[in-house]
N, C-alpha and C. Protein backbone atom coordinates (compact mmCIF):
# COMPACT_ATOMS: atom_id res chain seq x y z
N UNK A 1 -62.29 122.08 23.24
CA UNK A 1 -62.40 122.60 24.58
C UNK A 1 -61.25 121.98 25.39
N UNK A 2 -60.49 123.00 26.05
CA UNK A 2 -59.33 122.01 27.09
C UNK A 2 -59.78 121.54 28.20
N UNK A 3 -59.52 120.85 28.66
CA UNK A 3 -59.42 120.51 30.20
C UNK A 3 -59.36 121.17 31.22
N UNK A 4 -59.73 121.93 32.50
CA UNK A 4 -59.38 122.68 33.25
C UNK A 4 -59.37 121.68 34.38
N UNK A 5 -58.07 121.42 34.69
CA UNK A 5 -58.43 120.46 36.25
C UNK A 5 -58.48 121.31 37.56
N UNK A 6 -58.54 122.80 37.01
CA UNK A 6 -58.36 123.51 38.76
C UNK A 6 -59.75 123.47 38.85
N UNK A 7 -61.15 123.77 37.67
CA UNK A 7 -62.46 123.41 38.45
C UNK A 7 -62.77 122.25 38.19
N UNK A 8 -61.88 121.12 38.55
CA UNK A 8 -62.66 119.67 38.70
C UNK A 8 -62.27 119.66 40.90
N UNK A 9 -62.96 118.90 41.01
CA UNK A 9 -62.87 118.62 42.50
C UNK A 9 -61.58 117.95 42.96
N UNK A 10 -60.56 118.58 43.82
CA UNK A 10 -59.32 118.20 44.29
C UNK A 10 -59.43 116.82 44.55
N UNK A 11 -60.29 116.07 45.44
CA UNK A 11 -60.87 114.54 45.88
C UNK A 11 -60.69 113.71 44.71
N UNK A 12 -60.57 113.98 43.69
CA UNK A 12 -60.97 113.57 42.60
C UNK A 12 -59.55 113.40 41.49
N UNK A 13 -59.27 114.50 41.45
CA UNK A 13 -57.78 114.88 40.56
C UNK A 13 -56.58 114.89 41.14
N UNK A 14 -56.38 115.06 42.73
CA UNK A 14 -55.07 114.56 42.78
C UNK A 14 -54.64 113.45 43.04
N UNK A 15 -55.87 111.85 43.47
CA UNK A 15 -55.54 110.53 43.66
C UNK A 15 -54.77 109.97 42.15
N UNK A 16 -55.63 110.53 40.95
CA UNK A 16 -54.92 110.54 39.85
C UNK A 16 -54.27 111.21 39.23
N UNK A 17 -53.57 112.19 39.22
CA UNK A 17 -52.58 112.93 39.13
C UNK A 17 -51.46 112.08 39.81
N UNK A 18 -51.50 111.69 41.09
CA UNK A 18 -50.47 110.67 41.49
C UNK A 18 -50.54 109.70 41.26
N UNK A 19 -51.37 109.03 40.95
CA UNK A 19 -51.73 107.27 40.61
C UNK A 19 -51.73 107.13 39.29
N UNK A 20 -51.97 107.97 38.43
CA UNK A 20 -52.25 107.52 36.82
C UNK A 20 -50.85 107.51 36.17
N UNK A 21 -49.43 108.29 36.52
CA UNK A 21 -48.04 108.27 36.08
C UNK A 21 -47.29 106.89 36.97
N UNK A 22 -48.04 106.73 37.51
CA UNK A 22 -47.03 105.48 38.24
C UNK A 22 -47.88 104.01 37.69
N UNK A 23 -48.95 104.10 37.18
CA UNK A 23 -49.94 103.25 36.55
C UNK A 23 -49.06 103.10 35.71
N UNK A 24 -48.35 103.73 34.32
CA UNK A 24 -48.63 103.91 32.79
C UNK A 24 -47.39 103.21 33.21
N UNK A 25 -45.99 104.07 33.97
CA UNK A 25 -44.94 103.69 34.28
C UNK A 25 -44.71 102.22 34.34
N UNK A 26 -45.11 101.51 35.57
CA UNK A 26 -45.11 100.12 36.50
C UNK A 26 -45.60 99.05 35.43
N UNK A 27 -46.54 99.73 34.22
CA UNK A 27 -46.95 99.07 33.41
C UNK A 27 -45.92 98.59 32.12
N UNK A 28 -44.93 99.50 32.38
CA UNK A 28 -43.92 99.69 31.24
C UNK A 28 -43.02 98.25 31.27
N UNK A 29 -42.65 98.47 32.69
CA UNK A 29 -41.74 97.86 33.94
C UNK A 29 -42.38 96.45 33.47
N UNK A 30 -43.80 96.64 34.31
CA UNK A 30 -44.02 94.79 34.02
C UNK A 30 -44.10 94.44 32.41
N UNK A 31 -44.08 95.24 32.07
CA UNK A 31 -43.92 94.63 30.61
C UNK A 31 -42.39 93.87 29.76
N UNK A 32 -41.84 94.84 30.43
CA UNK A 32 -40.17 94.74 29.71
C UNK A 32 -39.80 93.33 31.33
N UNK A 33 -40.38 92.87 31.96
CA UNK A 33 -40.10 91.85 32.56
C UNK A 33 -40.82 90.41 32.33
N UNK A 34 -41.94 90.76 31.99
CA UNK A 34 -42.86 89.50 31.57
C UNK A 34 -43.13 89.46 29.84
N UNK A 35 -42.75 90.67 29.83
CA UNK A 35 -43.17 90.62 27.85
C UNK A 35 -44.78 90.63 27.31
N UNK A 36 -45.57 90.43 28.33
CA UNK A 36 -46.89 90.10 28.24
C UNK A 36 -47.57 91.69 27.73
N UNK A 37 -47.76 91.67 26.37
CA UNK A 37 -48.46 93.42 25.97
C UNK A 37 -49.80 93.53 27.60
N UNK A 38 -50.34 92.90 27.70
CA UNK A 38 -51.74 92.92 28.11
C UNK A 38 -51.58 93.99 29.38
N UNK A 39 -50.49 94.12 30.11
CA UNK A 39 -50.13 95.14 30.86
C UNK A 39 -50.34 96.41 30.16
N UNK A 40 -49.93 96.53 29.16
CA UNK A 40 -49.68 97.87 28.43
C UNK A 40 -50.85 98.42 27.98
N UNK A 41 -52.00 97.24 27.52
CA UNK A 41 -53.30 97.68 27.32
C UNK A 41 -53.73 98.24 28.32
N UNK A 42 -53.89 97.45 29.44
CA UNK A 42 -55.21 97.85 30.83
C UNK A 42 -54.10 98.70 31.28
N UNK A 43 -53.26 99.63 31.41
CA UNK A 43 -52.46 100.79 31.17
C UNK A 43 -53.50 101.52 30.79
N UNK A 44 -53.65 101.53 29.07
CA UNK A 44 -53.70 102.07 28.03
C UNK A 44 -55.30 103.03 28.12
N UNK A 45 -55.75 101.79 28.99
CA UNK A 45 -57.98 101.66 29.25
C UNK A 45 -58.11 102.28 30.05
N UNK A 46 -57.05 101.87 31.31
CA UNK A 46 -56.88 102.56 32.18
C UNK A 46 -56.83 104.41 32.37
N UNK A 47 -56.09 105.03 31.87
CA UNK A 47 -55.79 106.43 31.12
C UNK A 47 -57.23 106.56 30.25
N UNK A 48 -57.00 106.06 29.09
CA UNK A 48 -58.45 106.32 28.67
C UNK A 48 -59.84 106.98 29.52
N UNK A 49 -59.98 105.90 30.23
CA UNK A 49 -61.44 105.88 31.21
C UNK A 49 -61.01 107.08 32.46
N UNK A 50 -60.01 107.54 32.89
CA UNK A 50 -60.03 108.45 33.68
C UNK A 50 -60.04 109.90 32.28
N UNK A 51 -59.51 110.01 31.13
CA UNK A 51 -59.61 111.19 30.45
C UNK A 51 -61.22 111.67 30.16
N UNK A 52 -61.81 110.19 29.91
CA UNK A 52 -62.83 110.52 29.14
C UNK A 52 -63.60 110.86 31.05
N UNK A 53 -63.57 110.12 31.94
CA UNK A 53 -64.12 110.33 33.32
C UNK A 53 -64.22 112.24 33.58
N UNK A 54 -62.82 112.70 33.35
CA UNK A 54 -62.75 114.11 33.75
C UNK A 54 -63.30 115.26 32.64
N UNK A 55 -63.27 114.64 31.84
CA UNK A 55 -64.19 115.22 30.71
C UNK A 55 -65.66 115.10 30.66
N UNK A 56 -66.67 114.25 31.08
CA UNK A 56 -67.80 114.47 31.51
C UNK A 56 -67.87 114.91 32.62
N UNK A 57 -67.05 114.86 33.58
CA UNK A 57 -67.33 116.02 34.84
C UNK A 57 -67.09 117.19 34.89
N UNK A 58 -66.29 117.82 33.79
CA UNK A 58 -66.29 119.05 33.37
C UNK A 58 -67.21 119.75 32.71
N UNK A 59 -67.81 118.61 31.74
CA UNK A 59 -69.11 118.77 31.45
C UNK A 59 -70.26 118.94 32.19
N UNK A 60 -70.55 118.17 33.08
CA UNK A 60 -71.48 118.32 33.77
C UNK A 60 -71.35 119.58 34.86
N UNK A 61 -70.22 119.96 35.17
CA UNK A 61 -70.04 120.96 36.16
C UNK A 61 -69.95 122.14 35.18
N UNK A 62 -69.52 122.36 34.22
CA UNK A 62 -70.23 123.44 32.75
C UNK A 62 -71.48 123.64 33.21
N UNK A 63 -72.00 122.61 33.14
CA UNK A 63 -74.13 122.68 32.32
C UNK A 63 -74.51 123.38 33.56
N UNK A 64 -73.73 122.40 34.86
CA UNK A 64 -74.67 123.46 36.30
C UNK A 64 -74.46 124.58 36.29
N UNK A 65 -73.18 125.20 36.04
CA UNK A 65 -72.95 126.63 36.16
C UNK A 65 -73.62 128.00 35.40
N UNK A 66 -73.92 126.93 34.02
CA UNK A 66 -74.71 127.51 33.07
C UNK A 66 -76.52 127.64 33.21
């Protein structure tokens, strides 16, 4: 099943739509300056937990419609 972010709630998808590419980015950055991976993980969790986030709300906004 894909993703549809036009029926997820705007409030919702464009704070990350702008915040989640400058997350992954800045994470890159502090990395190649401190060397420390651990940036790159909570990056990594970070992304994670919002994919899997918009994917049960698609879900759940499925089941109501249904």
């Amino acid at each position: 099943m894909a993703l549809r972010l036009d029926v997820l709630p705007k409030r919702a998808t464009v704070p990350l739509a702008v915040g989640l590419p400058s997350i992954l980015v800045g994470s890159a950055f502090v990395f190649r300056f401190t060397g420390s991976p651990v940036w790159l993980f909570a990056a990594s969790l970070i992304g994670a937990a919002a994919s899997v986030g918009f994917h049960l709300a698609f879900v759940r906004l499925h089941r109501a419609a249904a």
